[in-house]
Protein backbone atom coordinates (compact mmCIF):
# COMPACT_ATOMS: atom_id res chain seq x y z
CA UNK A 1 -0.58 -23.74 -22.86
CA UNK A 2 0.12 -20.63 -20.73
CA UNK A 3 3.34 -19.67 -19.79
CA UNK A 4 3.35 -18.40 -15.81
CA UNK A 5 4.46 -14.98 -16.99
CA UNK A 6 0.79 -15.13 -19.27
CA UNK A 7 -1.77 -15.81 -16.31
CA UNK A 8 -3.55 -13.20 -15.64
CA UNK A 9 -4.74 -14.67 -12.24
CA UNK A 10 -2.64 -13.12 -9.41
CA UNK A 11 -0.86 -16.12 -7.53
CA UNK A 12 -0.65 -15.71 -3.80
CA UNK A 13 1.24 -17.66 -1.31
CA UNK A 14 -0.82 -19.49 1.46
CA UNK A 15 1.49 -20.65 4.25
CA UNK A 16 2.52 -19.80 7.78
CA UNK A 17 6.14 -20.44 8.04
CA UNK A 18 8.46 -17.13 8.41
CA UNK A 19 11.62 -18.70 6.29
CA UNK A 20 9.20 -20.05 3.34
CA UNK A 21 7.06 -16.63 3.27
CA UNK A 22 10.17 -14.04 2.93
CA UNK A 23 11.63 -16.73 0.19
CA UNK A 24 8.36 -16.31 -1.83
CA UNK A 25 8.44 -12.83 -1.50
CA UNK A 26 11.39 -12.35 -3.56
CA UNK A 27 9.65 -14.22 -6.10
CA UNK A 28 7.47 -11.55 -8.55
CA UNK A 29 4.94 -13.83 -9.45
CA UNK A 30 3.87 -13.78 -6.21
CA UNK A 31 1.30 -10.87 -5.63
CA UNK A 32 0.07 -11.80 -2.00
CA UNK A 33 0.09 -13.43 0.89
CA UNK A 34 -2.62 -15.21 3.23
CA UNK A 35 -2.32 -17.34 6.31
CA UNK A 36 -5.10 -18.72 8.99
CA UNK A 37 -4.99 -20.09 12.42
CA UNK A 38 -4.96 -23.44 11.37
CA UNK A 39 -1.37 -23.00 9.11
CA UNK A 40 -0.26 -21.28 11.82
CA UNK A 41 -0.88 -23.87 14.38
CA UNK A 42 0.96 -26.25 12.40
CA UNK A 43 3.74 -23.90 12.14
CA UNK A 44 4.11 -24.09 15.58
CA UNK A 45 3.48 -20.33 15.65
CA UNK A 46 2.51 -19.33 19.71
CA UNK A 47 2.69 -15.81 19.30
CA UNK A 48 0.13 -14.57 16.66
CA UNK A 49 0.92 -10.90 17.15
CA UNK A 50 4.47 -11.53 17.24
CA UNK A 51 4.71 -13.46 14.00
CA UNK A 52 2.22 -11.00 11.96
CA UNK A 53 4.60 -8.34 12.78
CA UNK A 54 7.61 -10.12 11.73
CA UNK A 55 6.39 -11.00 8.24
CA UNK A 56 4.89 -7.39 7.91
CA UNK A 57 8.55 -5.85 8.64
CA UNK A 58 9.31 -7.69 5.59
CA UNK A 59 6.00 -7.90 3.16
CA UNK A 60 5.42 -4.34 2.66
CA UNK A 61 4.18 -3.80 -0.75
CA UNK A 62 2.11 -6.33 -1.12
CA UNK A 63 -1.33 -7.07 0.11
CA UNK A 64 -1.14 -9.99 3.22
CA UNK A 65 -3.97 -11.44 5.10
CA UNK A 66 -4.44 -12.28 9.09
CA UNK A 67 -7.33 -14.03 10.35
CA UNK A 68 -9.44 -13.10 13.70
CA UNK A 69 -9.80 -16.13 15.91
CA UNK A 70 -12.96 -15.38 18.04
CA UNK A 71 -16.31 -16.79 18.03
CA UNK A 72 -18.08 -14.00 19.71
CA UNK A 73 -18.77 -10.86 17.12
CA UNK A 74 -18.01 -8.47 19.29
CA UNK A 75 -14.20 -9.35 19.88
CA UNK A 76 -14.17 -10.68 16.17
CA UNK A 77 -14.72 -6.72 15.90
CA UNK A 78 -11.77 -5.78 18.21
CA UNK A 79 -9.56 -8.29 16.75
CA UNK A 80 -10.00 -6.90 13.35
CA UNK A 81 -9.21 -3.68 13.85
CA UNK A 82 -6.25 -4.14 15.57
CA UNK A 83 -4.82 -6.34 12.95
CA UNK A 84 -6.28 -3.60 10.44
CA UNK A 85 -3.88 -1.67 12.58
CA UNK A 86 -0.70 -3.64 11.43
CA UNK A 87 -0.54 -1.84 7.84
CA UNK A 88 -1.70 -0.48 5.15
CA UNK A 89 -1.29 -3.70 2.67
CA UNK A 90 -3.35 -5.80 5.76
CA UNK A 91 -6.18 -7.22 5.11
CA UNK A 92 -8.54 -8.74 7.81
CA UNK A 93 -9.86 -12.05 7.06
CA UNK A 94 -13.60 -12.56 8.51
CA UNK A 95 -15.38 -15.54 8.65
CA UNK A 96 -18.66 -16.15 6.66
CA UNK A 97 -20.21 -17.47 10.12
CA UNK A 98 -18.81 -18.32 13.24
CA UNK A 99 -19.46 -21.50 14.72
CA UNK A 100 -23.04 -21.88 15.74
CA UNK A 101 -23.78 -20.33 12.09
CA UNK A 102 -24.61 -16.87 12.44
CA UNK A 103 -23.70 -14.86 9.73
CA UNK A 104 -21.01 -12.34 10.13
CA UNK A 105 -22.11 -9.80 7.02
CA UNK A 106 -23.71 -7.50 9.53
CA UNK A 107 -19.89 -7.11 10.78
CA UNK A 108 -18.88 -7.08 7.60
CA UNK A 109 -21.11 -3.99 6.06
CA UNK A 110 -20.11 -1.96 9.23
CA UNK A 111 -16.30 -2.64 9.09
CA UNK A 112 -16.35 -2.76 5.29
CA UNK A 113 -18.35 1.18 5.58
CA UNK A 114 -15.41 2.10 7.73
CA UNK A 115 -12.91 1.63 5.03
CA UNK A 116 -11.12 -1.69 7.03
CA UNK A 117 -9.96 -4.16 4.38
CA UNK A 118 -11.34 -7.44 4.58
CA UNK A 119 -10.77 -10.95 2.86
CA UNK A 120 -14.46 -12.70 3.87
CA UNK A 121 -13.43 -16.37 4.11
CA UNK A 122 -15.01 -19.91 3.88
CA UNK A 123 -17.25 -19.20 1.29
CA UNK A 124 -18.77 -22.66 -0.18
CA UNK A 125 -21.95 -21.26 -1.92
CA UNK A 126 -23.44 -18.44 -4.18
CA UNK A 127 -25.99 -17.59 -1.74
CA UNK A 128 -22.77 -16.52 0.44
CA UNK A 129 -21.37 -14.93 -2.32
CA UNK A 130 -24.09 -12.22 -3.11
CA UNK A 131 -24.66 -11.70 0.11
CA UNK A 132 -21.20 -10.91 1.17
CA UNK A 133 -20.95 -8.88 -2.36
CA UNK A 134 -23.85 -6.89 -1.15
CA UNK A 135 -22.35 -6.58 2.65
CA UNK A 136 -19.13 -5.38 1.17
CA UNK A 137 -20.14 -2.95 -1.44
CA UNK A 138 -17.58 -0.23 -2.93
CA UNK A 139 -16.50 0.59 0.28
CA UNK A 140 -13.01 -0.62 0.88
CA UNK A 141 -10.76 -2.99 -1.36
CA UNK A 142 -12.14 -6.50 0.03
CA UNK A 143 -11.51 -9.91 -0.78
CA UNK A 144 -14.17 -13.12 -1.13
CA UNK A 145 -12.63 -16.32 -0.71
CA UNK A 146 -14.51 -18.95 -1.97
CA UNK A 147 -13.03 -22.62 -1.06
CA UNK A 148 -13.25 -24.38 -4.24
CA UNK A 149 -10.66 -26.95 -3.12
CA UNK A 150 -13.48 -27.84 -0.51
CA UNK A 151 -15.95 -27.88 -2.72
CA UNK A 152 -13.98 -30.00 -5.10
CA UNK A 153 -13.78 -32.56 -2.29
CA UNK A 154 -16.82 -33.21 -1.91
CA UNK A 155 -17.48 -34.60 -5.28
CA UNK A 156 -18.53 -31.69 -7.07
CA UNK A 157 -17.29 -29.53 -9.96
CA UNK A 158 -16.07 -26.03 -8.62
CA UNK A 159 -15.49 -24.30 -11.62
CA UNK A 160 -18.80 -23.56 -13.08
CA UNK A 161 -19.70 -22.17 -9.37
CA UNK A 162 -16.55 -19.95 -9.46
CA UNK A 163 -17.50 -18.83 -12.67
CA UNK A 164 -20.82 -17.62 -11.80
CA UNK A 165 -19.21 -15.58 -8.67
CA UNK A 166 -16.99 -13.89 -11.09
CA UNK A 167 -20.51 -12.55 -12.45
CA UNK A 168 -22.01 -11.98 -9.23
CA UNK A 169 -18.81 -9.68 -8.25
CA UNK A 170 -18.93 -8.17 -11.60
CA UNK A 171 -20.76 -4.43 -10.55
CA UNK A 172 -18.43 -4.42 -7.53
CA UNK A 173 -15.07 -3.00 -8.93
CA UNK A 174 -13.23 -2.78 -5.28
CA UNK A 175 -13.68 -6.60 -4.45
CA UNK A 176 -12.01 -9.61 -5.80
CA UNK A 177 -12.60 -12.81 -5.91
CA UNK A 178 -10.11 -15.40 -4.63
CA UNK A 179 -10.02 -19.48 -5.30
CA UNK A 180 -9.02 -20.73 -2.06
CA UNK A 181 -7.71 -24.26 -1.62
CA UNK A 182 -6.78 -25.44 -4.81
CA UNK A 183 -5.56 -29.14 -4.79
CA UNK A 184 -3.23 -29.33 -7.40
CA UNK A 185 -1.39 -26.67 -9.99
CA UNK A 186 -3.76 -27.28 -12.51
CA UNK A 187 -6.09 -25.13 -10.00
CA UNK A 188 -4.26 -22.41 -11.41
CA UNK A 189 -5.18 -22.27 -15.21
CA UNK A 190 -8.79 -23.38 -13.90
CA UNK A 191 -8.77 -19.99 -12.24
CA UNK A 192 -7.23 -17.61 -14.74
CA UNK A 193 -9.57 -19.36 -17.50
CA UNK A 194 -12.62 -18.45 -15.76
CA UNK A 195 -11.62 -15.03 -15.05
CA UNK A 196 -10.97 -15.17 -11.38
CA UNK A 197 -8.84 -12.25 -9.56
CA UNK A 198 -6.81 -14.31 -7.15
CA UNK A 199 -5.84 -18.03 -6.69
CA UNK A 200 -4.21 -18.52 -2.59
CA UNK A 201 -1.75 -21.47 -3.53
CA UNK A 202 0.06 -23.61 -0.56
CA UNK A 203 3.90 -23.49 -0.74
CA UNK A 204 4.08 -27.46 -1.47
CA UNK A 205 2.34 -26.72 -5.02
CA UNK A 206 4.36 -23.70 -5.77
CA UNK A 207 6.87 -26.38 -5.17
CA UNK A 208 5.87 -27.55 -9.02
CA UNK A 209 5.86 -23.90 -10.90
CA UNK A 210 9.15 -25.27 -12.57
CA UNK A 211 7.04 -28.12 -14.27
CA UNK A 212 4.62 -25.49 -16.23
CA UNK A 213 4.98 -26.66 -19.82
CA UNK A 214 7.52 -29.60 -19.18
CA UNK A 215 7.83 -32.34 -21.83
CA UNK A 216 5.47 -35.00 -20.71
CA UNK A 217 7.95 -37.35 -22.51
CA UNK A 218 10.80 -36.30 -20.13
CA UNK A 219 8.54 -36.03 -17.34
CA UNK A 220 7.94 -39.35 -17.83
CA UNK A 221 11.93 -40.54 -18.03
CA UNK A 222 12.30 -38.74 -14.45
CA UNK A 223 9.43 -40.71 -13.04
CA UNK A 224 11.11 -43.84 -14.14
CA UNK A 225 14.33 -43.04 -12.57
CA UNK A 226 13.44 -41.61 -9.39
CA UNK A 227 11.62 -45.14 -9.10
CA UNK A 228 15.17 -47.14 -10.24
CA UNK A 229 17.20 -44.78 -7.79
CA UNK A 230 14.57 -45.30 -4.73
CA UNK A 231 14.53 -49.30 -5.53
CA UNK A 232 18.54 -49.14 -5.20
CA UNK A 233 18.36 -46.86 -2.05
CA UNK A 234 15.94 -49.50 -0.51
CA UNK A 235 18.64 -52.03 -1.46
CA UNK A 236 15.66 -53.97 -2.15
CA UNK A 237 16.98 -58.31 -3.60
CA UNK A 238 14.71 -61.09 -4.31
């Protein structure tokens, strides 16, 4: 198997949390970073401006992505460019739709036009992805994040769809495609098999880099002790 320094998939840390983001970034195998309003919430991060700001006065060579928050097109608009604002290695993360399902590639082509950096998010289907491929063009350096994690979850095979976007991105050599949500590590080698650009992976599953290529026969000794040493811990007697 693949050693990490052999992927060719750049790894980028998804996360929200100020202390586990500048950690990463001394880490080289880490090429980017992406958060969303939901990772932040959970952060207990109040102050979106505030916190962007703060990561981008350390994160400055690499690219990062923030994520609007409105529903309503016209301030997704404003909100994008004033997090375009933040820096040159920002990138503005855009919804597929909003809410009531109207398609946000006619914000897309116009911001895309205007050289603003986008990561298009939530993608599920290829339908989505050749038409935000099309929206996007060879405009700007963009991003498509399709969520195979999500599409994993619901019972069907992700790769083979990732695959195909790879092809579908192909005549586009300014956009990249990104497997968002992986579920385990295993995600990763999925992606860098199939040719994809970028894999967004959670800080709990970096967590397990250090296990790339451990023996399974050791593996399997630590498994049986960390079950002996939690049984004694529990002080568990018949």
């Amino acid at each position: 198997m693949k050693t990490l320094e052999q992927l060719k998939v750049k790894i980028f840390a998804d996360g929200a949390e100020l202390g586990g983001i500048l950690e990463l970034y001394r880490a080289p195998y880490i090429k980017g970073f992406t958060t969303n309003p939901t990772l932040m919430r959970k952060s207990g991060i109040s102050d979106y401006e505030k916190f962007s700001r703060q990561v981008l006065e350390h994160v400055v060579d690499r690219p990062i992505s923030f994520e609007v928050f409105s529903d309503e097109f016209d301030e997704m608009e404003r909100q994008a460019r004033k997090i375009a604002s933040w820096g040159k290695n920002v990138y503005v993360k855009i919804p597929i739709t909003n809410t009531r399902r109207e398609s946000s590639l006619e914000l897309v082509h116009r911001l895309a036009l205007e050289g603003v950096q986008l990561n298009v998010t939530a993608l599920m289907t290829l339908d989505q992805v050749s038409n935000t491929s099309k929206a996007l063009g060879n405009y700007a350096p963009s991003y498509i994040s399709m969520f195979a994690g999500r599409i994993a979850d619901t019972g069907r095979d992700p790769i083979p769809l990732m695959r195909e976007a790879v092809e579908i991105m192909a005549p586009y050599k300014s956009q990249e495609l990104i497997w968002a949500s992986p579920r385990e590590l295993l995600n990763i080698f999925h992606a860098d098999e199939i040719g994809c650009h970028v894999i967004t992976v959670t800080h709990d599953i970096l967590k397990k880099l250090s296990l790339i290529g451990k023996q399974l026969d050791e593996y399997s000794l630590d498994t049986v002790k960390m079950f002996y040493e939690d049984a004694l811990k529990a002080g568990y007697k018949f």
